[in-house]
C-alpha atoms as a PDB file:
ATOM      1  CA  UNK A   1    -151.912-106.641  76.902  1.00  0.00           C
ATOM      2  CA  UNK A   2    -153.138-103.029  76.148  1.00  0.00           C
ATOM      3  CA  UNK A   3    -152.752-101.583  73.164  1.00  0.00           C
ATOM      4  CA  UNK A   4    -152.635 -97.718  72.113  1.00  0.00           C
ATOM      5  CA  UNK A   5    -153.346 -97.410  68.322  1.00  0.00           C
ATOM      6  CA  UNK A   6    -152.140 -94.414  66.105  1.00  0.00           C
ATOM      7  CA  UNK A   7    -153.534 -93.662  62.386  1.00  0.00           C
ATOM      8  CA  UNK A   8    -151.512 -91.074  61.109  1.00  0.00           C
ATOM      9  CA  UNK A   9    -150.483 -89.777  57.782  1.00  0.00           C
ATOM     10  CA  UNK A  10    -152.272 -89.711  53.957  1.00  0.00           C
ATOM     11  CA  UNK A  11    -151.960 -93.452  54.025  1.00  0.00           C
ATOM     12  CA  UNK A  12    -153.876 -94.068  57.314  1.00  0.00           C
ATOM     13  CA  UNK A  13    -151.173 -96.070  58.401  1.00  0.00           C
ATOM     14  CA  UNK A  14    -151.613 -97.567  62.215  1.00  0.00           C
ATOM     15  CA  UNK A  15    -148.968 -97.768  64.542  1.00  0.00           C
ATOM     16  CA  UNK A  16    -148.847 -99.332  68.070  1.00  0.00           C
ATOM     17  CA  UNK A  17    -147.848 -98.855  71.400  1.00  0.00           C
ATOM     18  CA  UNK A  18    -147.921-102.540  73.285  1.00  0.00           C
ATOM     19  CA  UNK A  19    -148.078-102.420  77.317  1.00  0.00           C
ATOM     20  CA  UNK A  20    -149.126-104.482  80.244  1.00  0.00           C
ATOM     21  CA  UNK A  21    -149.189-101.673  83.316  1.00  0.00           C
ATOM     22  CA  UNK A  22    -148.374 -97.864  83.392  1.00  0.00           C
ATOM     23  CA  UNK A  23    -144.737 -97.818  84.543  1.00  0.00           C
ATOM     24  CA  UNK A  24    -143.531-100.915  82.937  1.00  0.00           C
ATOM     25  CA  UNK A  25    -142.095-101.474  79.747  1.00  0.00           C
ATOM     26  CA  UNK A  26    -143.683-100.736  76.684  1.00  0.00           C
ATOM     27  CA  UNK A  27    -142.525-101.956  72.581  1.00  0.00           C
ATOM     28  CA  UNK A  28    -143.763 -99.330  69.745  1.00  0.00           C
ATOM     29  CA  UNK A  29    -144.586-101.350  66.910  1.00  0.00           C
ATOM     30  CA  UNK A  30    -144.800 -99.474  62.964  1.00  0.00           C
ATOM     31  CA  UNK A  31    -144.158 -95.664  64.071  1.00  0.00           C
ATOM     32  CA  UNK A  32    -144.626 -94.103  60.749  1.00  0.00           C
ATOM     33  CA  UNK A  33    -145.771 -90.685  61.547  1.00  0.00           C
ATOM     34  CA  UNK A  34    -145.871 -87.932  64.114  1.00  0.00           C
ATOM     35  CA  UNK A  35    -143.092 -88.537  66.918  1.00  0.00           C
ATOM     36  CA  UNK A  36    -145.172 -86.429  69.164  1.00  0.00           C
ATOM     37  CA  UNK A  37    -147.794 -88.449  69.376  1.00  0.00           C
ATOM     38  CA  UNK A  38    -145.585 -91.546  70.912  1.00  0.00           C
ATOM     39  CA  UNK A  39    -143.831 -89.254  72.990  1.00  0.00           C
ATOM     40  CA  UNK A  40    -146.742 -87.922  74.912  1.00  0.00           C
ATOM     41  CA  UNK A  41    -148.432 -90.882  75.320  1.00  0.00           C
ATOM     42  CA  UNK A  42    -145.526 -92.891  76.915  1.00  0.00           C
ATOM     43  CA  UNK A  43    -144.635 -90.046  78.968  1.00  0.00           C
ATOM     44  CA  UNK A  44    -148.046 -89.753  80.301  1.00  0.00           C
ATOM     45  CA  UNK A  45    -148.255 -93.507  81.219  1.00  0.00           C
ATOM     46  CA  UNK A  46    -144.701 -93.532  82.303  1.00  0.00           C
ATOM     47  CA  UNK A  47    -143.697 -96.078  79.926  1.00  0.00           C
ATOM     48  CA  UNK A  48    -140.059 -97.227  79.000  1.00  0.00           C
ATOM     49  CA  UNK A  49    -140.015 -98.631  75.406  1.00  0.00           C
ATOM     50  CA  UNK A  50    -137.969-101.406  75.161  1.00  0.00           C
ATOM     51  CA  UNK A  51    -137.463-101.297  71.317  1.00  0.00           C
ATOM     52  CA  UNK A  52    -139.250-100.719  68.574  1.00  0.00           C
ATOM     53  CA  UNK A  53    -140.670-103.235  66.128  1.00  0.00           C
ATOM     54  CA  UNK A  54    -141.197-102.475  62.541  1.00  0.00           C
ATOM     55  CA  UNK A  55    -143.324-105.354  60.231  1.00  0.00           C
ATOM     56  CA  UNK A  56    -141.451-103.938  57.100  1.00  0.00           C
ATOM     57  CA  UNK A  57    -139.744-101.498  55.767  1.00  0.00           C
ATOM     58  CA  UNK A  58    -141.767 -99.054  53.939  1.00  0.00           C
ATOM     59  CA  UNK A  59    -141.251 -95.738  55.031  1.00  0.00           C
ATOM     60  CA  UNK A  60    -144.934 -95.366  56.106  1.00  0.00           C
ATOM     61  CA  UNK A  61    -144.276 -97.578  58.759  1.00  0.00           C
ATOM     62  CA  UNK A  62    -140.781 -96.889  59.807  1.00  0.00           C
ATOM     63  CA  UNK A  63    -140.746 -92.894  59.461  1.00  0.00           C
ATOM     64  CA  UNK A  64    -141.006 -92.023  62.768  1.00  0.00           C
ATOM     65  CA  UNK A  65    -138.498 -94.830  64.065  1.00  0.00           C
ATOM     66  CA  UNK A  66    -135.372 -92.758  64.570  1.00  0.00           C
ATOM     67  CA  UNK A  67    -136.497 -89.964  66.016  1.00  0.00           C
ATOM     68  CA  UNK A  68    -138.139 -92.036  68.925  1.00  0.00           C
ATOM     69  CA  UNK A  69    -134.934 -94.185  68.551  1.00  0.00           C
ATOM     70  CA  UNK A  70    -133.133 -91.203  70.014  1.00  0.00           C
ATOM     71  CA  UNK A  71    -135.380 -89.762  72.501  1.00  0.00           C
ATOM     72  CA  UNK A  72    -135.983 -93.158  74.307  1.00  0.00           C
ATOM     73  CA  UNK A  73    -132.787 -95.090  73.283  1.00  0.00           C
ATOM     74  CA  UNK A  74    -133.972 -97.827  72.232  1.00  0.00           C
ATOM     75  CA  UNK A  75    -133.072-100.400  69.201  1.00  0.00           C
ATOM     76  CA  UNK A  76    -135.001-100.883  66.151  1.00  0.00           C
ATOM     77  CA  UNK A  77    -135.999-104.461  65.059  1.00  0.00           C
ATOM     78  CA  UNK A  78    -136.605-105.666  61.845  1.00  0.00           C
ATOM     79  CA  UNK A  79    -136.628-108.885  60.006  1.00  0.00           C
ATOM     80  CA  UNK A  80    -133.114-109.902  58.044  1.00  0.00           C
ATOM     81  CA  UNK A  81    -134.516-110.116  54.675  1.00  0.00           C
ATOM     82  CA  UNK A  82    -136.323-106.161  54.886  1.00  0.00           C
ATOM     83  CA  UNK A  83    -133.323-105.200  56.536  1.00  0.00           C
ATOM     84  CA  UNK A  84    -130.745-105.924  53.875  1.00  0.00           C
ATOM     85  CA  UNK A  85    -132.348-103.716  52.050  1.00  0.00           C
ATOM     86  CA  UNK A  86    -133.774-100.722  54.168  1.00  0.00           C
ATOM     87  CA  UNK A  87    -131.814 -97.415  53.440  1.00  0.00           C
ATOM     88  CA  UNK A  88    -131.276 -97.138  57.280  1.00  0.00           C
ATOM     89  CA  UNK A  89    -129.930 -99.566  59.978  1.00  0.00           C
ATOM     90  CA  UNK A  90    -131.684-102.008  62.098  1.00  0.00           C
ATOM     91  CA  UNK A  91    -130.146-102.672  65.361  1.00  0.00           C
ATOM     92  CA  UNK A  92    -131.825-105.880  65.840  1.00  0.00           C
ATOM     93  CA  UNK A  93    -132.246-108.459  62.944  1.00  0.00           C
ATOM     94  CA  UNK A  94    -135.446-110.855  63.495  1.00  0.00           C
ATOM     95  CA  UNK A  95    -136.252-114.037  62.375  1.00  0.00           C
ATOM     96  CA  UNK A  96    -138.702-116.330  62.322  1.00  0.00           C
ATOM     97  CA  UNK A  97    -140.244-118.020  65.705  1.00  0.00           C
ATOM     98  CA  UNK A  98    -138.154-115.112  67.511  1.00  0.00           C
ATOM     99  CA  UNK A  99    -139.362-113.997  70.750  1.00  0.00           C
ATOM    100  CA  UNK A 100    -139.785-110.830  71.930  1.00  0.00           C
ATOM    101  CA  UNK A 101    -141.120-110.671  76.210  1.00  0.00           C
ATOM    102  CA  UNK A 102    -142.898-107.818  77.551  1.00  0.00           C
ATOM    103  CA  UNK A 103    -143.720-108.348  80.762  1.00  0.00           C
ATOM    104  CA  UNK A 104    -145.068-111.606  81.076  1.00  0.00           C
ATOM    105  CA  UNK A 105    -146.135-112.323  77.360  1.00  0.00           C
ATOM    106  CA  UNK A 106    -144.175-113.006  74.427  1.00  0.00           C
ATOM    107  CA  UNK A 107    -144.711-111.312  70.979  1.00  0.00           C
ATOM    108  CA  UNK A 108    -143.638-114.496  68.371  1.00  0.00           C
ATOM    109  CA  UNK A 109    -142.318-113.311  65.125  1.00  0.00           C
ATOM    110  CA  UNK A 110    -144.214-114.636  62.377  1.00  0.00           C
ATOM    111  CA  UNK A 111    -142.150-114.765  58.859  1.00  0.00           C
ATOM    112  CA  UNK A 112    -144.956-113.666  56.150  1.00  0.00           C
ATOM    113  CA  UNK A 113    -142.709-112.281  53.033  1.00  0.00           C
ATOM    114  CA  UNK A 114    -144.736-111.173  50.013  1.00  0.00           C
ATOM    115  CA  UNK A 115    -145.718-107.578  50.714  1.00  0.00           C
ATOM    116  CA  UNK A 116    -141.776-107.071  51.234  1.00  0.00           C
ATOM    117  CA  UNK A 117    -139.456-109.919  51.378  1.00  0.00           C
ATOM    118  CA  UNK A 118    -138.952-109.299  55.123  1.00  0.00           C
ATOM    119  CA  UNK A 119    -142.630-108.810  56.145  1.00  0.00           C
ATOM    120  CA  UNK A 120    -143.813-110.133  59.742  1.00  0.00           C
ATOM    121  CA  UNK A 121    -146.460-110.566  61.828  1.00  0.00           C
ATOM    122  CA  UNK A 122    -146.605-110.304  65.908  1.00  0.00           C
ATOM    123  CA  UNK A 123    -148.515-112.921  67.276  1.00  0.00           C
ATOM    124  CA  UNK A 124    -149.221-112.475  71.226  1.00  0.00           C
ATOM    125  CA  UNK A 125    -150.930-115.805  72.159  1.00  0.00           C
ATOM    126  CA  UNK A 126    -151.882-115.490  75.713  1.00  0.00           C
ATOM    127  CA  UNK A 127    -153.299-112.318  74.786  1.00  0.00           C
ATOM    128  CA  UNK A 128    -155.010-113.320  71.736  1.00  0.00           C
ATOM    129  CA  UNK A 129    -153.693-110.072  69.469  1.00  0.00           C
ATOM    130  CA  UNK A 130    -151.915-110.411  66.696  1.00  0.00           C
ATOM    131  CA  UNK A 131    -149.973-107.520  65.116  1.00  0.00           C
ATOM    132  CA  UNK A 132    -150.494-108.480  61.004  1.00  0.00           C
ATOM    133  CA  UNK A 133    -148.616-105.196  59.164  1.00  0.00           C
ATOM    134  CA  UNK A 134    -149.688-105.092  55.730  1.00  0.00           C
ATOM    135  CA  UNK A 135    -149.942-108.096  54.799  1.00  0.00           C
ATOM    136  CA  UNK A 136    -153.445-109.155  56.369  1.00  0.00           C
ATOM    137  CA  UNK A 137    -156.318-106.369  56.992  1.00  0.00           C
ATOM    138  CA  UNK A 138    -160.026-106.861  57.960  1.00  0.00           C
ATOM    139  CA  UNK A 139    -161.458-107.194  54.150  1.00  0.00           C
ATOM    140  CA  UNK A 140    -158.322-107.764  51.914  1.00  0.00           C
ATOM    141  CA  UNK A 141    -154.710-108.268  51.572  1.00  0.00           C
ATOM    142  CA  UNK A 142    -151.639-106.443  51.250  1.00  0.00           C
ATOM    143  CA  UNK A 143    -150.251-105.815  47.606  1.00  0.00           C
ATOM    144  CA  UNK A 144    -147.607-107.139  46.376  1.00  0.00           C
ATOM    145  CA  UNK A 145    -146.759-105.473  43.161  1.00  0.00           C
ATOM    146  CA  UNK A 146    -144.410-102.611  45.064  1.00  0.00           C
ATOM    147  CA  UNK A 147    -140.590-103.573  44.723  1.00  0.00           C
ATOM    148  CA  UNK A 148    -139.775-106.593  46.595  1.00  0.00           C
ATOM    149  CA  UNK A 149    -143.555-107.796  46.328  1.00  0.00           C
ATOM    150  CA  UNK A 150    -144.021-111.289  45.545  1.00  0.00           C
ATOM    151  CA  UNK A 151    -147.504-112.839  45.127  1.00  0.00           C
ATOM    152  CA  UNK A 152    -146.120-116.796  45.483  1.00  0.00           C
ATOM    153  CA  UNK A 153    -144.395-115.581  48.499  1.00  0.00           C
ATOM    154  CA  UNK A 154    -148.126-113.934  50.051  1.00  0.00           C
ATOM    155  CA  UNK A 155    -149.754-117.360  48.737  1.00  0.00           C
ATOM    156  CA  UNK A 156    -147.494-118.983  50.867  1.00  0.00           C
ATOM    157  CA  UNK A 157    -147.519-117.166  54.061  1.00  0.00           C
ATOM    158  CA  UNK A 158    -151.522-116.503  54.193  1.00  0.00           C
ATOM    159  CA  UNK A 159    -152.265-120.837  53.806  1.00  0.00           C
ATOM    160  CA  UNK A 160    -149.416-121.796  55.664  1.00  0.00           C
ATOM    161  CA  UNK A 161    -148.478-119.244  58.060  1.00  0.00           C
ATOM    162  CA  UNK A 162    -151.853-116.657  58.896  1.00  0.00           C
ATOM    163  CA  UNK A 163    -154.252-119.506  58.334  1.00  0.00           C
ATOM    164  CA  UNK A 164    -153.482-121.239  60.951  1.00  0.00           C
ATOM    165  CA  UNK A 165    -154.543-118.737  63.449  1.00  0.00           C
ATOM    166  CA  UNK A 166    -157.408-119.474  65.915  1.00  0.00           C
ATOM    167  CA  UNK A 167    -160.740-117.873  64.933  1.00  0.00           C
ATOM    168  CA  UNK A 168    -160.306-115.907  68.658  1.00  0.00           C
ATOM    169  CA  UNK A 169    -157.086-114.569  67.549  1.00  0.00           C
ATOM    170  CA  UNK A 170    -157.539-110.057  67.023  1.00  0.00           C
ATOM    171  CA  UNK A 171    -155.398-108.915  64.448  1.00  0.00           C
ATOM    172  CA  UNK A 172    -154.138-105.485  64.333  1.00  0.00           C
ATOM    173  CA  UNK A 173    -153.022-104.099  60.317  1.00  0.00           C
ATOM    174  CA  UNK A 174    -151.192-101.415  59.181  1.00  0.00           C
ATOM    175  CA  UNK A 175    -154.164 -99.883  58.141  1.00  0.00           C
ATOM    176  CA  UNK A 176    -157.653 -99.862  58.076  1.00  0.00           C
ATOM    177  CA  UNK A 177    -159.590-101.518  61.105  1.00  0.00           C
ATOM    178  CA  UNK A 178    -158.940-104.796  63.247  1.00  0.00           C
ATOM    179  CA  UNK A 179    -161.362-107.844  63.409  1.00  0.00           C
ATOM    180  CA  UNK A 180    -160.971-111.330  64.787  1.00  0.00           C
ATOM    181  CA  UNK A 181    -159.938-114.480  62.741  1.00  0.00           C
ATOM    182  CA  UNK A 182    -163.034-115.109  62.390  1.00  0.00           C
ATOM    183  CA  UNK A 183    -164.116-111.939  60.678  1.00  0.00           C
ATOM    184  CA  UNK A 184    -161.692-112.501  58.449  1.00  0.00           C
ATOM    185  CA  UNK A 185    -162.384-116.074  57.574  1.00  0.00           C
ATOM    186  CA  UNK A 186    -166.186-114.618  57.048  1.00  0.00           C
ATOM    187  CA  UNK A 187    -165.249-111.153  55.069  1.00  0.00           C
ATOM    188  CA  UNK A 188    -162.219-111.405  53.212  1.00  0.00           C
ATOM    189  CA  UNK A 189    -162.413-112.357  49.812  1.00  0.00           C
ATOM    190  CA  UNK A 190    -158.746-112.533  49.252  1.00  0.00           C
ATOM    191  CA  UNK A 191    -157.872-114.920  52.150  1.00  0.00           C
ATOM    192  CA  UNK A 192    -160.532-117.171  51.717  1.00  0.00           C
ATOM    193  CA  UNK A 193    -159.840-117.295  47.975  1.00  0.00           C
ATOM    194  CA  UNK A 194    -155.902-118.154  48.631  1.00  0.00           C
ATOM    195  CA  UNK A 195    -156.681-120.577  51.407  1.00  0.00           C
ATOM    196  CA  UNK A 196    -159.490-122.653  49.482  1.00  0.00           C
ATOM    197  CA  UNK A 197    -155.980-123.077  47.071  1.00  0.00           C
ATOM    198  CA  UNK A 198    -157.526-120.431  44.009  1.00  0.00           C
ATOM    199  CA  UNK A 199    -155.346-117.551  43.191  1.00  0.00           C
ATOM    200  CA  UNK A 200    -156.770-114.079  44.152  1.00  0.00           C
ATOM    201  CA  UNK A 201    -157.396-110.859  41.736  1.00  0.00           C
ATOM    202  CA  UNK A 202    -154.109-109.137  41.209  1.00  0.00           C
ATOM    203  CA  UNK A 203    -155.673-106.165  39.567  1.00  0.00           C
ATOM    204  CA  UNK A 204    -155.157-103.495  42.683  1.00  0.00           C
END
């Protein structure tokens, strides 16, 4: 899988364009910011987004969703539980252990509530990627004291969901840079404190 990376905005957020071949389908994953910049791209590599993914519902990473909505007609997909609440409409509703194809791989939808109630993760497994939002980055993890946050909920899906990924595994945030598994497991404080069963700092 290739994968086209955009930080845009005052937060640095990261959004994704996921592809196999120029020509083929493509899924835009967390367009927050700066239409343009998805636009041009696909157009240049001839790329027909299939839908667009969104990992939660802050407006960081869904502000550039409906205006690429329009101009490639595609759906937006976002979990149930960050749906219910989002002031705009999802067109899909995901779950967990959905499955999303894109040409020959399969993006699994991994349920991680605790930054939002609906947070997910993307995990690619024949291509070794996965797409973690904000609720895993390269030294830390996401907060959880924005409405909706819930630090039981990011206890649970770091040691029972995210810890079970392969030290090989890439992960790709919603901000800040990516790293493997086994960076993580090495770097970040947070994660190993929450998956040797302590609780982590909640002073942000």
């Amino acid at each position: 899988m290739k994968v086209k990376e955009f930080q845009c905005g005052s937060l640095l957020e990261n959004g994704y364009v996921a592809w196999q071949r120029d020509g083929g389908s493509c899924l835009l994953i967390d367009p927050g910011y700066r239409p343009p910049l998805y636009i041009d791209f696909v157009r240049e590599h001839q790329l027909a987004p299939a839908a667009i993914i969104l990992t939660h519902l802050h407006e960081d990473h869904t502000g550039a969703s409906a205006r690429l909505a329009d101009v490639f007609s595609c759906p937006r997909a976002m979990h149930e539980r960050d749906a219910a609440c989002w002031r705009e409409k999802a067109d899909i509703l995901l779950k967990d252990g959905d499955l999303i194809p894109l040409e020959g791989e399969t993006l699994r939808v991994l349920a991680t509530p605790g930054h939002t109630p609906g947070s997910i993760c993307l995990l690619a497994e024949k291509s070794r990627i996965c797409f973690s939002g904000d609720t895993l980055f390269d030294t830390d993890l996401g907060r959880t004291d924005l409405e909706g946050g819930s630090e039981e909920e990011m206890e649970h899906s770091i040691r029972t969901v995210l810890n079970r990924l392969e030290n090989d595994i890439y992960i790709y945030p919603g901000h800040e840079g990516g790293c493997t598994m086994k960076q993580v497991r090495a770097q970040n404080e947070e994660f190993k404190a929450l998956t040797a069963g302590r609780r982590r700092s909640t002073e942000w």
